[in-house]
C-alpha atoms as a PDB file:
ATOM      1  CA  UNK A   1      -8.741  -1.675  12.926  1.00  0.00           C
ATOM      2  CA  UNK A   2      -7.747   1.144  10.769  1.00  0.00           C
ATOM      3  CA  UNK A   3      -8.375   1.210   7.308  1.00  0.00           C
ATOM      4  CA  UNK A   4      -4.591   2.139   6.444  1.00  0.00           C
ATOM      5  CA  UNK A   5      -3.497  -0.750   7.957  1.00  0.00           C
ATOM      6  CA  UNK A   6      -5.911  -3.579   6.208  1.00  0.00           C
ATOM      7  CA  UNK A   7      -4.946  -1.411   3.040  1.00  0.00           C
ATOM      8  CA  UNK A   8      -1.511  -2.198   3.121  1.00  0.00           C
ATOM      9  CA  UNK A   9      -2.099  -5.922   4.040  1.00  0.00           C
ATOM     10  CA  UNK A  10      -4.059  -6.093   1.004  1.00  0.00           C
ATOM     11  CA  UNK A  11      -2.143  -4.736  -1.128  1.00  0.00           C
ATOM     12  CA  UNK A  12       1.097  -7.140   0.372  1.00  0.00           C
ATOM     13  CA  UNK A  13      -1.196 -10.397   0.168  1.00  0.00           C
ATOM     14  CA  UNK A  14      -1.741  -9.332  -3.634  1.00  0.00           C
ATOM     15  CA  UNK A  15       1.885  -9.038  -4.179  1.00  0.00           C
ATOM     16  CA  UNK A  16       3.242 -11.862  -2.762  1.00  0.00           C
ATOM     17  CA  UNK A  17      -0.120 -13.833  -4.447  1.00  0.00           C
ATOM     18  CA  UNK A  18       0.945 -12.448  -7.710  1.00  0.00           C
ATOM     19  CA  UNK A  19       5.122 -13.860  -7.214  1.00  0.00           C
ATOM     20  CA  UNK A  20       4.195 -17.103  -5.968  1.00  0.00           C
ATOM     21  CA  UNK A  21       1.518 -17.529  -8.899  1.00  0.00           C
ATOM     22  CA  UNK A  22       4.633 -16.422 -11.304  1.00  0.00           C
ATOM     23  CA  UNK A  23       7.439 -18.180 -10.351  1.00  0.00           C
ATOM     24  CA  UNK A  24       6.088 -20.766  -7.387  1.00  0.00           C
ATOM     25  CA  UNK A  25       2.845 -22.625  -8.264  1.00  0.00           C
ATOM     26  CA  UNK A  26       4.034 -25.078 -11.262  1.00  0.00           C
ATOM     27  CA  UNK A  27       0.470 -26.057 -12.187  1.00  0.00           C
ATOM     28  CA  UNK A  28      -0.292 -26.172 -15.469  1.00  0.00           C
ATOM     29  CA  UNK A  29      -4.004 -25.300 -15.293  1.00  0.00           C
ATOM     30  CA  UNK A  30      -3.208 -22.224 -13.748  1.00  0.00           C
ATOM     31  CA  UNK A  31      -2.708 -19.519 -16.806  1.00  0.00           C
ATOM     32  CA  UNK A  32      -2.645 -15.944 -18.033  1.00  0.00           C
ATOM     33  CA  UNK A  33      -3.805 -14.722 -14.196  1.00  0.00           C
ATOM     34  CA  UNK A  34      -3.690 -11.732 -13.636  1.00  0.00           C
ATOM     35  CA  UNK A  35      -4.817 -10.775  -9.485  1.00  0.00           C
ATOM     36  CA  UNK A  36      -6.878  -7.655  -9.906  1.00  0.00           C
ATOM     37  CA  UNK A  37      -7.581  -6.613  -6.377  1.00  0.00           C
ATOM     38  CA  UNK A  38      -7.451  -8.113  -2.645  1.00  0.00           C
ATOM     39  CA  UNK A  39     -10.378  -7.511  -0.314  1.00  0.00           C
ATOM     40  CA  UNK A  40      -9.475  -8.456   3.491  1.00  0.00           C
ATOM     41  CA  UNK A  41     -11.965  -8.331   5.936  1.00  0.00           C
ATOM     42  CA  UNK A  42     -11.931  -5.774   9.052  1.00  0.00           C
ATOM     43  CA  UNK A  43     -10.701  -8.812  11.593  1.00  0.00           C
ATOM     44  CA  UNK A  44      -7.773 -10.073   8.812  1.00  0.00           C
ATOM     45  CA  UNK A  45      -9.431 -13.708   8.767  1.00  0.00           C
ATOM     46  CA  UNK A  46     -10.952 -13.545   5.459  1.00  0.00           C
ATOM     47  CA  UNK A  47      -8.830 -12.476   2.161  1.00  0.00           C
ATOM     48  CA  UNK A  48     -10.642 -12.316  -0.874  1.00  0.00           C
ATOM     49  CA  UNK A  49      -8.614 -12.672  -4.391  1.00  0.00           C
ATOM     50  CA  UNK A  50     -10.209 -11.481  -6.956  1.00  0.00           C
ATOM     51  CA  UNK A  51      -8.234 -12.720 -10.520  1.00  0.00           C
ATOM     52  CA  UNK A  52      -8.731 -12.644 -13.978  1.00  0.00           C
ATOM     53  CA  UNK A  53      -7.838 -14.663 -16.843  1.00  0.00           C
ATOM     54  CA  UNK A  54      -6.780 -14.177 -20.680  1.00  0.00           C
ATOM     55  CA  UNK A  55      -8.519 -17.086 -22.239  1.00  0.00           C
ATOM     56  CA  UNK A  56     -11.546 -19.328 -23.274  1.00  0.00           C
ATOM     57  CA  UNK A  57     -13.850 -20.537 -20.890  1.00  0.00           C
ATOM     58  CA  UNK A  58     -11.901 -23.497 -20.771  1.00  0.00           C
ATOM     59  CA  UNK A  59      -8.760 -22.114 -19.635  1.00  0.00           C
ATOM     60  CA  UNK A  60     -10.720 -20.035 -17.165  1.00  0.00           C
ATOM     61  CA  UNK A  61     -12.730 -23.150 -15.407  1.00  0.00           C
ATOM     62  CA  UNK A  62      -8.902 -24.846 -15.697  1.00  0.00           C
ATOM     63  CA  UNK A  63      -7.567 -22.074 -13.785  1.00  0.00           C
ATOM     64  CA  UNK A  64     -10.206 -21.992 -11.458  1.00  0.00           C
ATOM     65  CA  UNK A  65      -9.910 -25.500 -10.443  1.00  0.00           C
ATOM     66  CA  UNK A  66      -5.870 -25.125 -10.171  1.00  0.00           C
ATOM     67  CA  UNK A  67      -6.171 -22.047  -7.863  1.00  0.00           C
ATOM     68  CA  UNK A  68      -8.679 -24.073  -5.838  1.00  0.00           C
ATOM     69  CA  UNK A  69      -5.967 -26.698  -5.651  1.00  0.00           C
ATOM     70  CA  UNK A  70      -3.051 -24.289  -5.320  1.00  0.00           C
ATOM     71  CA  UNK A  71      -4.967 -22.230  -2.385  1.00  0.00           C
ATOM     72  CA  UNK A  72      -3.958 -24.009   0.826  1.00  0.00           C
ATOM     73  CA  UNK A  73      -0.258 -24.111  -0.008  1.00  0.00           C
ATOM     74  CA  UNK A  74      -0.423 -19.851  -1.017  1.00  0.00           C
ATOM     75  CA  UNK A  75      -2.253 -19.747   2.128  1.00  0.00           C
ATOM     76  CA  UNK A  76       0.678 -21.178   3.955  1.00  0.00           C
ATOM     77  CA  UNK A  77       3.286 -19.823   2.192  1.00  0.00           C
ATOM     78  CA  UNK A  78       1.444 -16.247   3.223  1.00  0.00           C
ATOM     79  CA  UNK A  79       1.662 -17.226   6.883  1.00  0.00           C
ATOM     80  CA  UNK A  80       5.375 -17.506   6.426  1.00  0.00           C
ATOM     81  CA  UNK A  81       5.735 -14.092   4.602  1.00  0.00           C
ATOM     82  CA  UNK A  82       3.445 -11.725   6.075  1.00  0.00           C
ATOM     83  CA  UNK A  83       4.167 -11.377   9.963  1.00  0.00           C
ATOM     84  CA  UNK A  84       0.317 -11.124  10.825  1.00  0.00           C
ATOM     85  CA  UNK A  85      -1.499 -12.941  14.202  1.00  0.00           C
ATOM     86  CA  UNK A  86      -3.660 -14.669  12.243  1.00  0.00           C
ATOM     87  CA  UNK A  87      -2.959 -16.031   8.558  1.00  0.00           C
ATOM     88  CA  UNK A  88      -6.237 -15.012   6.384  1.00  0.00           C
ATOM     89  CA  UNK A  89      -8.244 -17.712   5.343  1.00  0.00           C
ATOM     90  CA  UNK A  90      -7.787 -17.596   1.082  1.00  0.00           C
ATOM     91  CA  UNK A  91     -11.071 -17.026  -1.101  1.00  0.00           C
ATOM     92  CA  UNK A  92     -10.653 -16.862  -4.847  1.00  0.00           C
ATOM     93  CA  UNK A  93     -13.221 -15.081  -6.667  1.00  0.00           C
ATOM     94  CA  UNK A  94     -12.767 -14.382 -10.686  1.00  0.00           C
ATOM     95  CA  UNK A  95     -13.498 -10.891 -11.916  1.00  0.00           C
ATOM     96  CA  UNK A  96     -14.979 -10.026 -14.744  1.00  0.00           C
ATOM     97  CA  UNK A  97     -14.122  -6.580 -14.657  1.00  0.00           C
ATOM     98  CA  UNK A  98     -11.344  -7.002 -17.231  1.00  0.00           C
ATOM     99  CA  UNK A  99     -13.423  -8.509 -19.680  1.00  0.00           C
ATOM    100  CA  UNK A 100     -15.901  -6.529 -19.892  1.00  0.00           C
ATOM    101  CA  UNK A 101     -13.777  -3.163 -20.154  1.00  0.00           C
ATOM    102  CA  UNK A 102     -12.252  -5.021 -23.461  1.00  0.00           C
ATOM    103  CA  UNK A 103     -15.859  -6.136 -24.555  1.00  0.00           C
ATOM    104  CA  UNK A 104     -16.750  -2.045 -23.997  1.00  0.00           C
ATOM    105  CA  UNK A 105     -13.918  -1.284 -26.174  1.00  0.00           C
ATOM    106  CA  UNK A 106     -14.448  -3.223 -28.892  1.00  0.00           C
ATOM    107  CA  UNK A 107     -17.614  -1.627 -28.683  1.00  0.00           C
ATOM    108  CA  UNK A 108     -16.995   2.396 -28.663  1.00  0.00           C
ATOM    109  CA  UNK A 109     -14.443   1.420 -31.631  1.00  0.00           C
ATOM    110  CA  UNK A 110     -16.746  -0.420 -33.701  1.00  0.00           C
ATOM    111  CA  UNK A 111     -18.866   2.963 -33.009  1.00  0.00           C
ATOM    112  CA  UNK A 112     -16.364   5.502 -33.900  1.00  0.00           C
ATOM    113  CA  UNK A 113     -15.508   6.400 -37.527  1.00  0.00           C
ATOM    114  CA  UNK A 114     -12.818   4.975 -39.235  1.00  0.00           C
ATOM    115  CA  UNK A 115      -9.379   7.156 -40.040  1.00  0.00           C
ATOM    116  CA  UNK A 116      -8.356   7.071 -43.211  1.00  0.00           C
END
């Protein structure tokens, strides 16, 4: 399958992820999310989500749990939007990557000399 095509799938499934987690899914658990990237596999079965969250480790394990419970009706709602044989089964994975890019820069400024 060319690699345009699961490309643009990806980037669609993190879209329409993204709306229904902003003005669909009413659970409260689920936060400051922020869907960072979509990984679908070469056969379109398997969609990986990775997200990120603004918060304590609270609110993260909170949002974790809600996404888990929020994950078969996005996966349904997906087979509705996106005109695809098979609907992708969901995975949500949390990503770090944010995180640790503020963490960094909190670093390299407490490194650099202070204007003034």
């Amino acid at each position: 399958m060319g690699e345009n095509r699961i490309e643009r799938i990806s980037n669609l499934i993190k879209r329409e992820v993204a709306i229904m987690l902003a003005r669909e899914v009413k659970d409260p658990r689920i936060g400051m999310v922020t869907i960072t990237r979509v990984k679908v596999s070469k056969d379109l079965r398997i969609a990986h989500i990775y997200y990120s969250v603004i918060g304590d480790e609270k609110q993260k394990k909170d949002s974790a749990l809600g996404l888990k419970q929020a994950t078969k009706f996005i996966q349904w709602e997906l087979g509705r939007r996106i005109r695809i044989r098979y609907t992708p089964i969901i995975d949500f994975q949390f990503d770090p990557s944010l995180e640790y890019g503020i963490r960094i820069e909190k670093i390299i400024r407490s490194l650099s000399p202070s204007e003034g």
